[in-house]
Protein backbone atom coordinates (compact mmCIF):
# COMPACT_ATOMS: atom_id res chain seq x y z
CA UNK A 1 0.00 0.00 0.00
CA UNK A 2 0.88 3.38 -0.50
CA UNK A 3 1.12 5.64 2.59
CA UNK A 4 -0.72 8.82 3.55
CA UNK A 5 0.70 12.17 2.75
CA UNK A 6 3.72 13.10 5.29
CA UNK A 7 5.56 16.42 5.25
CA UNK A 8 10.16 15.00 5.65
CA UNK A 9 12.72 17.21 6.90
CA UNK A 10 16.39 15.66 7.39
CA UNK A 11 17.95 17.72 9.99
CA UNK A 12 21.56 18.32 9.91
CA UNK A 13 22.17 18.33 14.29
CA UNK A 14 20.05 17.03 17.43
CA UNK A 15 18.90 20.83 18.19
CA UNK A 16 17.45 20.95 14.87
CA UNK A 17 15.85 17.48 14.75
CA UNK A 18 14.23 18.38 18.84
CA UNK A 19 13.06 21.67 17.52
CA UNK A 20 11.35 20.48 13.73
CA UNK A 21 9.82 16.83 15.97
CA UNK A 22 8.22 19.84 18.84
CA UNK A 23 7.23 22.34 15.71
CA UNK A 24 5.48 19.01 14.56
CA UNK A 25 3.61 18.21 17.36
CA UNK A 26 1.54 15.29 18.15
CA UNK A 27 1.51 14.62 14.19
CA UNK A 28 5.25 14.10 14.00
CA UNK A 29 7.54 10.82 14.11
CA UNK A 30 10.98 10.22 14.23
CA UNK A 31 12.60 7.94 11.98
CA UNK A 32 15.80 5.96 11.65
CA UNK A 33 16.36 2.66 9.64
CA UNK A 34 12.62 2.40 8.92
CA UNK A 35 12.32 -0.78 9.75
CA UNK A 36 9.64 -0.47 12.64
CA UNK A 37 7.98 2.91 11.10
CA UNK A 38 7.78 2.13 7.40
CA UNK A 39 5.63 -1.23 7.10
CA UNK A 40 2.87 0.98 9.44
CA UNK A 41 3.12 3.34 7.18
CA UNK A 42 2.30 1.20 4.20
CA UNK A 43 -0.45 -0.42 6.50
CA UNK A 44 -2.10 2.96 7.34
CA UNK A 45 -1.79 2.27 10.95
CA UNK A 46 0.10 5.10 11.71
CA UNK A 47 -0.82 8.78 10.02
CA UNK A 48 2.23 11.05 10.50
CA UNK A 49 1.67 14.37 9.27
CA UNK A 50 5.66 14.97 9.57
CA UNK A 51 8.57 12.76 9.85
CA UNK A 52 12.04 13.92 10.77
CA UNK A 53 14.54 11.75 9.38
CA UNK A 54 17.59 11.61 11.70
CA UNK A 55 19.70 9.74 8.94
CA UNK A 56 21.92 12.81 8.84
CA UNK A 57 23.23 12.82 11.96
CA UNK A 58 26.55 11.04 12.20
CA UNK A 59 26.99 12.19 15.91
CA UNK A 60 24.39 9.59 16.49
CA UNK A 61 25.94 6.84 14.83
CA UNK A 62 28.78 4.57 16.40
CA UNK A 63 29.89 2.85 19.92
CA UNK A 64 32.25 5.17 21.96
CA UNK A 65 34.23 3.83 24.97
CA UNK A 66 33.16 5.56 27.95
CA UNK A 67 35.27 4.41 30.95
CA UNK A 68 32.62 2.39 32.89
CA UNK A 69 30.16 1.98 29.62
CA UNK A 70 29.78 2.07 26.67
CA UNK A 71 27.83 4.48 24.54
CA UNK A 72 25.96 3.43 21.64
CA UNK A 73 24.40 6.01 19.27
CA UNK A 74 20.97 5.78 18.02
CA UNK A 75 21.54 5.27 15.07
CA UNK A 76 23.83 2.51 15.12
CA UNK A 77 22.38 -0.48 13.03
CA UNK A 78 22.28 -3.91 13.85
CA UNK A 79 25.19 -4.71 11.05
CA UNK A 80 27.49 -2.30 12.90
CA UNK A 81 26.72 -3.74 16.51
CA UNK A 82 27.78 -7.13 15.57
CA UNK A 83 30.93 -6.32 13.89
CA UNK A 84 31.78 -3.73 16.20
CA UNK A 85 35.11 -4.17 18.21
CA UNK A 86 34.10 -2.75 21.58
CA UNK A 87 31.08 -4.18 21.55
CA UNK A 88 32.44 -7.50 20.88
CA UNK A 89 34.90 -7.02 23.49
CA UNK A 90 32.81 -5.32 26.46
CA UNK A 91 29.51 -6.23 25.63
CA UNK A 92 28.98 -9.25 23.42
CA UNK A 93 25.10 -10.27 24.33
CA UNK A 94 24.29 -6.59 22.74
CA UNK A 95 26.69 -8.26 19.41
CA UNK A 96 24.92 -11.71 19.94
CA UNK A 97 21.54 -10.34 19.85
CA UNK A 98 21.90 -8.14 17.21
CA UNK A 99 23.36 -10.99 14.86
CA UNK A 100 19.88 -12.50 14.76
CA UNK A 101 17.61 -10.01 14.06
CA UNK A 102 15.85 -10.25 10.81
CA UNK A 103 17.76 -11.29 7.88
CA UNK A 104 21.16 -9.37 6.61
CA UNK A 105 19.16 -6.41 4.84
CA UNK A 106 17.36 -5.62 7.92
CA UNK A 107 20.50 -5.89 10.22
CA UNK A 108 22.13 -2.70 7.81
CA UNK A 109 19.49 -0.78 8.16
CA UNK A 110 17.62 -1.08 11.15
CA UNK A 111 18.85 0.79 14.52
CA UNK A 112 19.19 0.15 18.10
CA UNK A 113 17.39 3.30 18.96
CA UNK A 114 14.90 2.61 16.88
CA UNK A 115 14.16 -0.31 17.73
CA UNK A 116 14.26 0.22 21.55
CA UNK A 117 12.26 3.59 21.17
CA UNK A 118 9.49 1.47 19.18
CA UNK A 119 8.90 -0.74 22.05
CA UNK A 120 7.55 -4.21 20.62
CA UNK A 121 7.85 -6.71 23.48
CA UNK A 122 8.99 -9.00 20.72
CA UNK A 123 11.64 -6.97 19.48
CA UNK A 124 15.10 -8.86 21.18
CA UNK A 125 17.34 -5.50 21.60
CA UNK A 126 14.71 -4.40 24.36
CA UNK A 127 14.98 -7.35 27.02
CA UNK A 128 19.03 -7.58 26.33
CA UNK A 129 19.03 -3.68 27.41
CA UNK A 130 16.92 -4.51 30.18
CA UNK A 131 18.96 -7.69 31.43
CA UNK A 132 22.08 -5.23 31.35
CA UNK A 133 20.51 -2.85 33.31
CA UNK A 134 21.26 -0.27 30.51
CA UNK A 135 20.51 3.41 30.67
CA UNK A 136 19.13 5.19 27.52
CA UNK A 137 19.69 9.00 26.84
CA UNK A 138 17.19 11.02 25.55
CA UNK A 139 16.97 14.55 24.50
CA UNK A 140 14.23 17.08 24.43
CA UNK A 141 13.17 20.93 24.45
CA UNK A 142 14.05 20.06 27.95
CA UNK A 143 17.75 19.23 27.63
CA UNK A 144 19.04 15.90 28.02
CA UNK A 145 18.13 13.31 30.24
CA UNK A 146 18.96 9.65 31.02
CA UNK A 147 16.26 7.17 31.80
CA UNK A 148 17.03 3.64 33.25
CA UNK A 149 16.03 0.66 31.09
CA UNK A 150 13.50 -0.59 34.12
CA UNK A 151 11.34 2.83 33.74
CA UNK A 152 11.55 3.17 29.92
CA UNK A 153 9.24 0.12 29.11
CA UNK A 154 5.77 1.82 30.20
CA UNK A 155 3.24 -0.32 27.81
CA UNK A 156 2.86 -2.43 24.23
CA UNK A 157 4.36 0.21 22.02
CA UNK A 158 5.11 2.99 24.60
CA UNK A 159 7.66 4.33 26.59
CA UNK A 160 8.77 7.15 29.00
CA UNK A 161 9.77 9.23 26.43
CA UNK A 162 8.50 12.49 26.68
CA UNK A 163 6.43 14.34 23.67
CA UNK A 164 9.40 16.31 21.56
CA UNK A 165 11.90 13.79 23.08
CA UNK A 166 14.46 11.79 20.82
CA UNK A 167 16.16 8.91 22.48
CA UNK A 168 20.23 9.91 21.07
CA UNK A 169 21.79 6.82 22.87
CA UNK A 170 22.15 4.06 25.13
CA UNK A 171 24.94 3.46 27.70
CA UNK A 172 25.57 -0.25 28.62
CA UNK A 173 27.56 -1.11 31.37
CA UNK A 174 31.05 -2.99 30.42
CA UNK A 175 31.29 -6.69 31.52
CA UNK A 176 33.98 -8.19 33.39
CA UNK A 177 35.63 -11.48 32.26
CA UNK A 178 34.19 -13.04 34.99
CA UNK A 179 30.53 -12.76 33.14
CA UNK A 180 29.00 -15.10 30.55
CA UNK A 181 26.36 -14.72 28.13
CA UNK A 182 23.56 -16.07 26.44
CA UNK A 183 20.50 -15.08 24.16
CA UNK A 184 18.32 -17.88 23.16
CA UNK A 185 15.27 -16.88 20.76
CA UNK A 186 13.12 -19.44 19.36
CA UNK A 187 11.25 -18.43 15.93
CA UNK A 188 9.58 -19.81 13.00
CA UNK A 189 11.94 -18.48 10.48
CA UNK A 190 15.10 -16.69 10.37
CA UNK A 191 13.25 -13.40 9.39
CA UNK A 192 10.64 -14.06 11.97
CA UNK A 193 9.86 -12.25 15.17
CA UNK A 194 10.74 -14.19 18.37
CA UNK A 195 8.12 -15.82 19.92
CA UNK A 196 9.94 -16.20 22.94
CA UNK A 197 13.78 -15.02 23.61
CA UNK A 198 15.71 -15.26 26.71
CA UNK A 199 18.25 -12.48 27.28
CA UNK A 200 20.99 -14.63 30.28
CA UNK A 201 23.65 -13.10 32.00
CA UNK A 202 25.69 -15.10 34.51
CA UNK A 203 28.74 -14.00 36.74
CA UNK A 204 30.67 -17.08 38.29
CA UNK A 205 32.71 -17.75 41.19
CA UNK A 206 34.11 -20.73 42.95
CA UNK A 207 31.95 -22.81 40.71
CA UNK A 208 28.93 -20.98 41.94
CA UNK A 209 26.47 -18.15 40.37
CA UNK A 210 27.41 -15.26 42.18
CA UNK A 211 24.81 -13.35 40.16
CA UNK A 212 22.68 -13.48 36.95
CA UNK A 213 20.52 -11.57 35.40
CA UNK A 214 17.79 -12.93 32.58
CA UNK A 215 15.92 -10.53 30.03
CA UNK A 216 12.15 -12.10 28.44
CA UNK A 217 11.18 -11.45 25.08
CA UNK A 218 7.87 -11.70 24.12
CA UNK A 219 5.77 -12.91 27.44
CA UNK A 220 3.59 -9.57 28.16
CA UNK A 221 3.12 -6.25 26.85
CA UNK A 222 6.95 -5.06 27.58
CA UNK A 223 10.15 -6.79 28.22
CA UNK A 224 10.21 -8.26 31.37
CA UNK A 225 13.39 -9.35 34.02
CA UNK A 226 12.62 -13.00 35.32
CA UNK A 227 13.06 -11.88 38.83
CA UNK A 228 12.09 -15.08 40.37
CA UNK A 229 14.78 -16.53 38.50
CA UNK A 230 17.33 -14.33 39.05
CA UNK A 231 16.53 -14.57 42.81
CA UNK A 232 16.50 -18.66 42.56
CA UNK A 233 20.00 -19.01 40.76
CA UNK A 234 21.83 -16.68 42.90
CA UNK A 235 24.55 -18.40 45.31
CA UNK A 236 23.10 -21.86 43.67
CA UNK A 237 25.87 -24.45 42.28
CA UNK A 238 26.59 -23.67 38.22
CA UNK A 239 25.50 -26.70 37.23
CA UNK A 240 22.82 -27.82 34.58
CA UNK A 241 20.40 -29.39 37.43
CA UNK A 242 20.27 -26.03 39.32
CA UNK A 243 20.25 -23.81 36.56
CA UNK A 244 16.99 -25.82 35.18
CA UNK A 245 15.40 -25.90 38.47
CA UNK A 246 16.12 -21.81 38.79
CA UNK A 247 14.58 -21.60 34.86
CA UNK A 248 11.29 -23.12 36.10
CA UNK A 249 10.28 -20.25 37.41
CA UNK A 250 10.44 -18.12 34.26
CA UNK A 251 6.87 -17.93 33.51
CA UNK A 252 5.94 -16.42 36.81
CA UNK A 253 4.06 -12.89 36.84
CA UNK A 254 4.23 -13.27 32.96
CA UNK A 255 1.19 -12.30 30.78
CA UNK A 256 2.20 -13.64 27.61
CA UNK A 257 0.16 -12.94 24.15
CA UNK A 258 -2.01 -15.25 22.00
CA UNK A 259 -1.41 -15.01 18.54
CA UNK A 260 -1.40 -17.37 15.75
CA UNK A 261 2.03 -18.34 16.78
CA UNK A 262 1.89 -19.71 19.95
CA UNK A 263 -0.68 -19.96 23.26
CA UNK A 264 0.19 -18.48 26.51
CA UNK A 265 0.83 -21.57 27.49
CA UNK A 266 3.09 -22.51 24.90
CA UNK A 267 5.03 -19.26 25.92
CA UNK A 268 5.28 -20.32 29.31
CA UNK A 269 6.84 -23.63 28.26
CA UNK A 270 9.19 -21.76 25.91
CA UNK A 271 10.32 -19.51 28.42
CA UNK A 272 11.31 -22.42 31.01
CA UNK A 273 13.37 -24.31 28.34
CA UNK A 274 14.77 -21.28 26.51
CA UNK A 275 15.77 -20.00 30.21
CA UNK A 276 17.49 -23.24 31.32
CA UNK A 277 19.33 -23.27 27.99
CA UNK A 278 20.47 -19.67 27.90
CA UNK A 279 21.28 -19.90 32.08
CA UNK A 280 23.70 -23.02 31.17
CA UNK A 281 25.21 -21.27 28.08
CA UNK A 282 25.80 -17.98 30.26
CA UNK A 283 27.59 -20.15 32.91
CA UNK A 284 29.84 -22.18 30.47
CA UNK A 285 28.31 -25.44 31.55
């Protein structure tokens, strides 16, 4: 389909992109990679009177070292988070992750930001920055501002972002050597949504799980940290036994989505196996 009649400006810095997405209103959108904003378009679902393209901004784009974190740009794309060197190094469930996204022509174009500002609970990017207890950045007529990942997730398709707001990055905490990692994402094809994906972190010592933290995909109306589990696997031996027994939790406090892919139930199953898996890969066991 052919989509409704939008007015485009490209602006060439953040001030200018905050000031032409307030001058627009409630009828303006922001727009990346496309990949979330363009098949709505197409669809009708979403009537845009102007979109501000933030392609332009280069300040946006790329993973800096920060000391403590690292700072990804908005507009970094998929391609360049699993290729990137710091990321790889500091950060490799954000590299992981990204590498299964879509297919290869999605991965160049579509962008963290966008991805985490569109807020689909079935999106993976969102529960990996939520299992790294990221922070995002946002900037408005306001100023800047940083929001953690736990408070950005407000409903299906919303978040804390404020009206005139663009999110410009996210910071993600550096992991020691002493952390594994795991995403696990179960999907009908290799272009496909997940219909359940398990974001596992796991820090070891003296054979134990000295801490982990586990990211859902997919099972309620926003990414969701498996708290129970978390909770159950702390201090327990790092062993596949344990780390199954913590992952039968998963499911708890969930409020998974029936669709034509899968029950609730199904979800819940998913989210126990995919959880065990991901805890054991995470822990090297």
């Amino acid at each position: 389909m052919i989509p409704a009649k939008f007015d485009y400006v490209r602006p060439s810095s953040i001030n200018d992109a905050v000031s032409a997405l307030a001058e627009g209103g409630e009828d303006a959108k922001v727009i990346a990679g496309g990949q979330s904003l363009l098949p709505l378009l197409r669809l009708r679902l979403a009537y845009p009177e102007l979109l501000v393209d933030l392609g332009a901004l280069d300040d946006l784009r790329g993973v800096t070292d920060a000391g403590d974190h690292l700072l990804i740009g908005a507009t970094t794309t998929h391609y360049q988070l699993v290729h990137d060197p710091l990321v790889t190094q500091h950060c490799g469930l954000v590299a992981e992750a990204a590498g299964v996204v879509a297919d290869p022509a999605v991965r160049h174009r579509a962008t963290i930001g966008g991805v985490i500002a569109h807020a689909d609970p079935a999106g993976d990017l969102p529960a990996v920055v939520l299992a790294l207890d990221a922070t995002l950045v946002a900037r408005g007529p306001g100023g800047e501002r940083e929001i953690a990942a736990r408070d950005f997730f407000v409903d299906y398709l919303t978040t804390a972002l404020q009206p005139g707001e663009i999110l410009t990055g996210i910071r993600v905490p550096k992991l020691g050597s002493d952390w594994g990692y795991r995403y696990e994402k179960f999907h009908r094809t290799a272009q496909a949504w997940a219909i359940v994906g398990v974001a596992a972190l796991v820090r070891r010592s003296n054979g134990q799980v000295a801490e982990a933290r586990v990211g859902l995909t997919n099972m309620g109306s926003v990414p969701i940290r498996a708290g129970s589990v978390e909770a159950a696997v702390a201090g327990a031996q790092a062993s596949p036994e344990a780390l199954r027994a913590a992952a039968a939790s998963a499911a708890d406090g969930t409020q998974p989505p029936a669709d034509l892919h899968g029950a609730p139930d199904y979800r819940r199953h998913l989210a126990q196996v995919l959880t065990g898996r991901a805890l054991e890969a995470a822990a090297g066991v």
